[in-house]
N, C-alpha and C. Protein backbone atom coordinates (compact mmCIF):
# COMPACT_ATOMS: atom_id res chain seq x y z
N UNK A 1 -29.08 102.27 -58.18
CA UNK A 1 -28.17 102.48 -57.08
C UNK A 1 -26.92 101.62 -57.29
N UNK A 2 -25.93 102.45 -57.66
CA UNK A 2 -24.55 102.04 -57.78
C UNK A 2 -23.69 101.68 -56.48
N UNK A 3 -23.11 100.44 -56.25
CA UNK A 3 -22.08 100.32 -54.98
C UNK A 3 -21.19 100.20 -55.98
N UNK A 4 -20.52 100.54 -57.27
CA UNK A 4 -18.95 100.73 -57.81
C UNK A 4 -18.21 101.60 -56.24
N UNK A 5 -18.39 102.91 -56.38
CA UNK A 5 -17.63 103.86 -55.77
C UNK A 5 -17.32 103.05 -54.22
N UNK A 6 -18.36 102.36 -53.74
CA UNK A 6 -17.75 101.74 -52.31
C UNK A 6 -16.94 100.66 -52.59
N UNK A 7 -17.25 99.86 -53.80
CA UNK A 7 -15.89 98.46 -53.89
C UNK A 7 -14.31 99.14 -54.22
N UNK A 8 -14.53 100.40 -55.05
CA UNK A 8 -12.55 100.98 -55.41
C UNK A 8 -12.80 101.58 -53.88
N UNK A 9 -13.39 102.30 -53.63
CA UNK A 9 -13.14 103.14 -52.20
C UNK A 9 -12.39 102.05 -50.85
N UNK A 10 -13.09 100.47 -51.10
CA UNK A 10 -12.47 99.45 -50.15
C UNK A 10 -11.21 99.41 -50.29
N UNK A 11 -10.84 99.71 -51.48
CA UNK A 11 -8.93 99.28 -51.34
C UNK A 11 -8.37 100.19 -50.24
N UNK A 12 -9.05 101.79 -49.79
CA UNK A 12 -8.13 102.20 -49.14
C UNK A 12 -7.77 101.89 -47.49
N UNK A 13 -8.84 100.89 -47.33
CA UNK A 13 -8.66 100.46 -45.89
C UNK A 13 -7.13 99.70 -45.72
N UNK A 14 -6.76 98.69 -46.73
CA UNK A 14 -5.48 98.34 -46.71
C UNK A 14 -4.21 98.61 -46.98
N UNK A 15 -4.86 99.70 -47.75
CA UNK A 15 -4.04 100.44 -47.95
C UNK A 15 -3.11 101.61 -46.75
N UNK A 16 -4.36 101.64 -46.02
CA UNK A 16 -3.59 102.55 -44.72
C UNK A 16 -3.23 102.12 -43.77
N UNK A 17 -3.60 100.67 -43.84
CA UNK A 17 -2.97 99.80 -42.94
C UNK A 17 -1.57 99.88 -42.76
N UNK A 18 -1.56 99.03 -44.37
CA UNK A 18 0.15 99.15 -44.67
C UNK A 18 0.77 100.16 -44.61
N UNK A 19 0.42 101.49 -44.48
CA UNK A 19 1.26 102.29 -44.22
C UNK A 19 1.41 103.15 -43.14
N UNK A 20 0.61 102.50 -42.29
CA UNK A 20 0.73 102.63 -40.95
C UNK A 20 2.21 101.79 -40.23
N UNK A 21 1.83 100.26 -40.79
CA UNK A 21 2.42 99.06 -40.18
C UNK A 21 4.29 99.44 -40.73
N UNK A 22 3.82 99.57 -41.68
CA UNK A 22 5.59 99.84 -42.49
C UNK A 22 6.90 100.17 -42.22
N UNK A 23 6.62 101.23 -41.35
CA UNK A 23 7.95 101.63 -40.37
C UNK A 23 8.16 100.84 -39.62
N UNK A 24 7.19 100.04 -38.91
CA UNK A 24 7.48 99.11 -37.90
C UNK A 24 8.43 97.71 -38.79
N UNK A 25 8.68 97.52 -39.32
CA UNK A 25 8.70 95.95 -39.98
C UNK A 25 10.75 96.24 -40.58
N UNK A 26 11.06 95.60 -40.20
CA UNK A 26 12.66 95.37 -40.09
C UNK A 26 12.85 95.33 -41.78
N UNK A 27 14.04 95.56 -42.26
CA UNK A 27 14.41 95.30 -43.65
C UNK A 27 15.03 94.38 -43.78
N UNK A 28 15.06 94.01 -44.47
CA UNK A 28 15.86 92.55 -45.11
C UNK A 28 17.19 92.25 -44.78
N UNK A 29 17.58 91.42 -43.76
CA UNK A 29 18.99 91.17 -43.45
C UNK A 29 20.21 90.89 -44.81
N UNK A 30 19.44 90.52 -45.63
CA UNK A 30 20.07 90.29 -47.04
C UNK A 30 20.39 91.42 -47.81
N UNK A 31 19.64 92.39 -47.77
CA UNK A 31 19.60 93.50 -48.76
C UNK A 31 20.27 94.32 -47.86
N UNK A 32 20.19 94.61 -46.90
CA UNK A 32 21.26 95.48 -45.75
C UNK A 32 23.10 94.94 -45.78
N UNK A 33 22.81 93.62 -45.67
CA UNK A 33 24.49 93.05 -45.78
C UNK A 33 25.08 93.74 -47.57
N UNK A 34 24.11 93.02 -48.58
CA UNK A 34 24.80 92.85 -49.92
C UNK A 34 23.95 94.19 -50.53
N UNK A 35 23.61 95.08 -50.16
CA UNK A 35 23.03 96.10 -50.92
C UNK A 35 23.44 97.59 -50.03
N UNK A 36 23.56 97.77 -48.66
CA UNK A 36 23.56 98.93 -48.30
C UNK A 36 24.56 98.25 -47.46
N UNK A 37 25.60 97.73 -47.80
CA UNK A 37 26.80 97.30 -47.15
C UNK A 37 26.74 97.79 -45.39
N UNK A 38 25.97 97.24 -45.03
CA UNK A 38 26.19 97.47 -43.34
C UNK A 38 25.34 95.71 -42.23
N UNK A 39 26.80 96.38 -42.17
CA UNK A 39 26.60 94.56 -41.32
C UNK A 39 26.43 94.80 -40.02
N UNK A 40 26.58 95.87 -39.33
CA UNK A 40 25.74 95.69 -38.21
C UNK A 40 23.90 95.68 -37.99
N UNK A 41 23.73 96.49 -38.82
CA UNK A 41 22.07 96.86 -38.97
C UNK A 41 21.40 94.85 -39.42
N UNK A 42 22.57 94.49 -40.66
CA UNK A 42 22.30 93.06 -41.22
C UNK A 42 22.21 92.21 -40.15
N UNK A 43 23.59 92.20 -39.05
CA UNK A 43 23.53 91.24 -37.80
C UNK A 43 22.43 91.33 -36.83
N UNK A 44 21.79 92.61 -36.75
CA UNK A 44 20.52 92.68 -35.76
C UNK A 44 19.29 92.43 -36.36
N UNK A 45 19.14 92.84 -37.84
CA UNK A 45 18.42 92.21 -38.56
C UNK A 45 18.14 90.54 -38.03
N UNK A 46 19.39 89.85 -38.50
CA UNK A 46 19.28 88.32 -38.49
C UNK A 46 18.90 88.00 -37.36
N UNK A 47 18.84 88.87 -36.31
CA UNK A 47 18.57 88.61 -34.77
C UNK A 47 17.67 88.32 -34.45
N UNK A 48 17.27 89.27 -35.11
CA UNK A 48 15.39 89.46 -34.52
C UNK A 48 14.54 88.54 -35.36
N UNK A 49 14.90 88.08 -36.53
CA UNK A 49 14.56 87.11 -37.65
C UNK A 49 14.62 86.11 -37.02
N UNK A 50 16.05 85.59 -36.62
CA UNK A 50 15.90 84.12 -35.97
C UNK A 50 15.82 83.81 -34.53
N UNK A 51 15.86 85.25 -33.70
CA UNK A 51 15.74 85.29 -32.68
C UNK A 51 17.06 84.13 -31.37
N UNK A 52 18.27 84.60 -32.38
CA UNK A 52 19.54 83.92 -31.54
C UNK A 52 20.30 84.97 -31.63
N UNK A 53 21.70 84.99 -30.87
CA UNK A 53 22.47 86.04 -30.74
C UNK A 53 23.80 85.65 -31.59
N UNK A 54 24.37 84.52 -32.00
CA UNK A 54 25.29 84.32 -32.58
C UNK A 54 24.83 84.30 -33.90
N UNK A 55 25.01 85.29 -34.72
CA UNK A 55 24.33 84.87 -36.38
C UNK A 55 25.33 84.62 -37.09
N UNK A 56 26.56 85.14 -37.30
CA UNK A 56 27.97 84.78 -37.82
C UNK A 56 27.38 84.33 -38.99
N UNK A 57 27.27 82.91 -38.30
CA UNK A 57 27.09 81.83 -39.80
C UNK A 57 26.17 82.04 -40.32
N UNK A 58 25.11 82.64 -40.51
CA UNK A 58 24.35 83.11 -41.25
C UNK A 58 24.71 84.48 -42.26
N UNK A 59 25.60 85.24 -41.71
CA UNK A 59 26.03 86.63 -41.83
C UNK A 59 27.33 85.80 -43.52
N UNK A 60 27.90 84.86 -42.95
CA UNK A 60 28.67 84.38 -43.97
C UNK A 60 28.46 83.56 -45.18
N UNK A 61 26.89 83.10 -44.81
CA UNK A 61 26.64 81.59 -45.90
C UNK A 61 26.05 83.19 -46.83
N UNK A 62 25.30 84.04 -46.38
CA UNK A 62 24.85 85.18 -47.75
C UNK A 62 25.72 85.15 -48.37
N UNK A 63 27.17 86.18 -47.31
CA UNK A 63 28.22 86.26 -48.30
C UNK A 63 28.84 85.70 -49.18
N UNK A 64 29.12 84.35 -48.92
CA UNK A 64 29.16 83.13 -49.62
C UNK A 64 28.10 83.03 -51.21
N UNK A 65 27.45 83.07 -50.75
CA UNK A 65 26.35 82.63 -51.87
C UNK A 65 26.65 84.64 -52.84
N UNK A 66 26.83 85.32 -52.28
CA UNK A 66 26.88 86.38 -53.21
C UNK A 66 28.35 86.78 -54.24
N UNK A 67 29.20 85.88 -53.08
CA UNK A 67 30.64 85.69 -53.76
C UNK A 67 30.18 84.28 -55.58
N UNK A 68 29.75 83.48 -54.70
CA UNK A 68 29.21 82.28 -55.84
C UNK A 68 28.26 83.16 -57.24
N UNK A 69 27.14 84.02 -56.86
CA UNK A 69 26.63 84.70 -57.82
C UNK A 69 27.46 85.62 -58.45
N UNK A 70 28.75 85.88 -58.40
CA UNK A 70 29.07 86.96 -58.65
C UNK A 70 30.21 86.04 -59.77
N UNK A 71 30.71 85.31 -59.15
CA UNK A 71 31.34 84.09 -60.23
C UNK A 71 30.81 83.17 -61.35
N UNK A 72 29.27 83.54 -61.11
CA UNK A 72 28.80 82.89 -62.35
C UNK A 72 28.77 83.37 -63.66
N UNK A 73 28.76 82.62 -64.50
CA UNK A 73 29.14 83.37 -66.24
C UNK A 73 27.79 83.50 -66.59
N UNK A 74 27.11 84.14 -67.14
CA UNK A 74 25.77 84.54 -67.79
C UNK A 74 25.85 84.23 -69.67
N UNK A 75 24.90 83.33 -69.89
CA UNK A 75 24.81 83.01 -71.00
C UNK A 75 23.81 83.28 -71.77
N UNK A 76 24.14 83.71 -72.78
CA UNK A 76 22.48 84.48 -74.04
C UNK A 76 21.89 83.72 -74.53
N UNK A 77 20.84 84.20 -74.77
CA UNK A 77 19.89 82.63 -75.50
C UNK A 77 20.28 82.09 -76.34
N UNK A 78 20.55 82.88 -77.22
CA UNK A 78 21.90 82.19 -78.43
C UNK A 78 22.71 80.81 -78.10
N UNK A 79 23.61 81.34 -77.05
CA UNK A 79 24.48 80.66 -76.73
C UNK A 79 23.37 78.74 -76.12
N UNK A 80 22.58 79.60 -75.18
CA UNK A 80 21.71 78.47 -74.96
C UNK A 80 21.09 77.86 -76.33
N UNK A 81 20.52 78.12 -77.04
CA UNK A 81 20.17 77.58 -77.88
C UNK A 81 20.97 77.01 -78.79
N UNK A 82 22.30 77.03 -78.65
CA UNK A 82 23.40 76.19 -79.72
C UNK A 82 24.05 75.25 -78.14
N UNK A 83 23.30 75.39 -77.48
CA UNK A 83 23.93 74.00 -76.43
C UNK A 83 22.84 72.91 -76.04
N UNK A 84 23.37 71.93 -76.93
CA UNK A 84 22.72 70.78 -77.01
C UNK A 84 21.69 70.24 -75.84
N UNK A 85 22.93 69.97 -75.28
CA UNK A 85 22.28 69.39 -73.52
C UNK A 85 20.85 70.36 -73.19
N UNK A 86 20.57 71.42 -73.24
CA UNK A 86 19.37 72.42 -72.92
C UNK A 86 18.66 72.78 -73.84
N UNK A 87 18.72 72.37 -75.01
CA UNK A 87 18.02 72.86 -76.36
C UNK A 87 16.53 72.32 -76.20
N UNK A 88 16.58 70.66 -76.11
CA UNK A 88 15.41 70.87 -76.18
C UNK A 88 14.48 70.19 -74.76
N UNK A 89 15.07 70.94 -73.75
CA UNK A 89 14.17 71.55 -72.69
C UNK A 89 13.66 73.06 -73.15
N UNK A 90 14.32 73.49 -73.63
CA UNK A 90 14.22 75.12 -73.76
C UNK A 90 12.92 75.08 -74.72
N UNK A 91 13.20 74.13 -75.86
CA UNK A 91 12.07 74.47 -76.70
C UNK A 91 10.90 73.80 -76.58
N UNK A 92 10.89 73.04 -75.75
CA UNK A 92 9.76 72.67 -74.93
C UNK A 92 9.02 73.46 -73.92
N UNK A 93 9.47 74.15 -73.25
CA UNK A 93 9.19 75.32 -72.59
C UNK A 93 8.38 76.30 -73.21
N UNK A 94 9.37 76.62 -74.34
CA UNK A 94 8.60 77.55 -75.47
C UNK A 94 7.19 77.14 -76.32
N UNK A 95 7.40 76.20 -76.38
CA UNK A 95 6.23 75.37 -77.62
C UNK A 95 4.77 75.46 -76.15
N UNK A 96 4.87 74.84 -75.18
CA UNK A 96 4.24 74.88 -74.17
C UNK A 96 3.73 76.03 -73.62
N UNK A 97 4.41 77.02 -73.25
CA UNK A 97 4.11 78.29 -73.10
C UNK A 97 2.95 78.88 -74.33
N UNK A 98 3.64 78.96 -75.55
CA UNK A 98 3.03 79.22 -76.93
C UNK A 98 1.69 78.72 -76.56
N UNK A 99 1.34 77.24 -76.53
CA UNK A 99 0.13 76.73 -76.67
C UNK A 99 -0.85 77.42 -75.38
N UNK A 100 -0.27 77.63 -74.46
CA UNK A 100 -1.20 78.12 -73.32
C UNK A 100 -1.86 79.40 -73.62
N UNK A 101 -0.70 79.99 -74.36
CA UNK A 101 -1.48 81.72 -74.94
C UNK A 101 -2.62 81.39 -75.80
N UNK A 102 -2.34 80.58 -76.96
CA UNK A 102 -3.13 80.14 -77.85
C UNK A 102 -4.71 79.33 -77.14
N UNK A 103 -4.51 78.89 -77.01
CA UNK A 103 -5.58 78.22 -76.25
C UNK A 103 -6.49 78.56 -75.29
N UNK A 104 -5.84 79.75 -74.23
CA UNK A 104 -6.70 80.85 -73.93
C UNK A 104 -6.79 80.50 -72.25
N UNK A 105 -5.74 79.17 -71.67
CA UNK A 105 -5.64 78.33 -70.52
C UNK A 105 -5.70 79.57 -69.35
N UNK A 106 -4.04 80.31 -69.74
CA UNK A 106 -3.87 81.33 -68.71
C UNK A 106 -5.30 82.48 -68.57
N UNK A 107 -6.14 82.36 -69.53
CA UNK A 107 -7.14 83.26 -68.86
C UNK A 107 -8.07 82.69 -67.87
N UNK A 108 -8.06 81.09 -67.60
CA UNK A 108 -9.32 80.50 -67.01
C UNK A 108 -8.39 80.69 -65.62
């Protein structure tokens, strides 16, 4: 007597949960401002999130921070790896990483 078929069959209880619950649950005040450009849906968003009516400053520090990401220069590993100052953090990272595969850590 097999219980396989009832332990995969358990996933679908949460499964219908969540997709029951889903419509109900607000979207991301972040991804509404800087992704589907609408700042009113974003301002009621932040509303109900922080539960105040003046969000402004919240509505601006995103923008802020997406103006800042958008000014940053992106550098290739290359480039990282011929800059001193980060070289050898970087290859420490790597050598470390390496040994964890090897060693078999990440499976325990």
């Amino acid at each position: 007597e097999s219980r396989w078929p009832f332990l995969f069959g358990a996933i679908i209880v949460p499964s219908l949960i969540q997709v029951v619950i889903l419509p109900f649950l607000p979207e991301s005040p972040r991804y509404l401002l800087l992704e589907k450009h609408n700042r009113s849906k974003a301002e009621k968003a932040f509303q109900r999130f922080l539960g105040k009516d003046d969000v402004s400053h919240e509505i601006e520090e995103v923008l802020a921070e997406s103006r800042a990401q958008r000014n940053t220069k992106l550098v290739s590993v290359v480039q990282l790896l011929r800059t001193r100052a980060v070289r050898w953090q970087i290859l420490t990272v790597v050598v470390t990483m390496g040994c964890y595969q090897l060693c078999g850590l990440n499976a325990v």
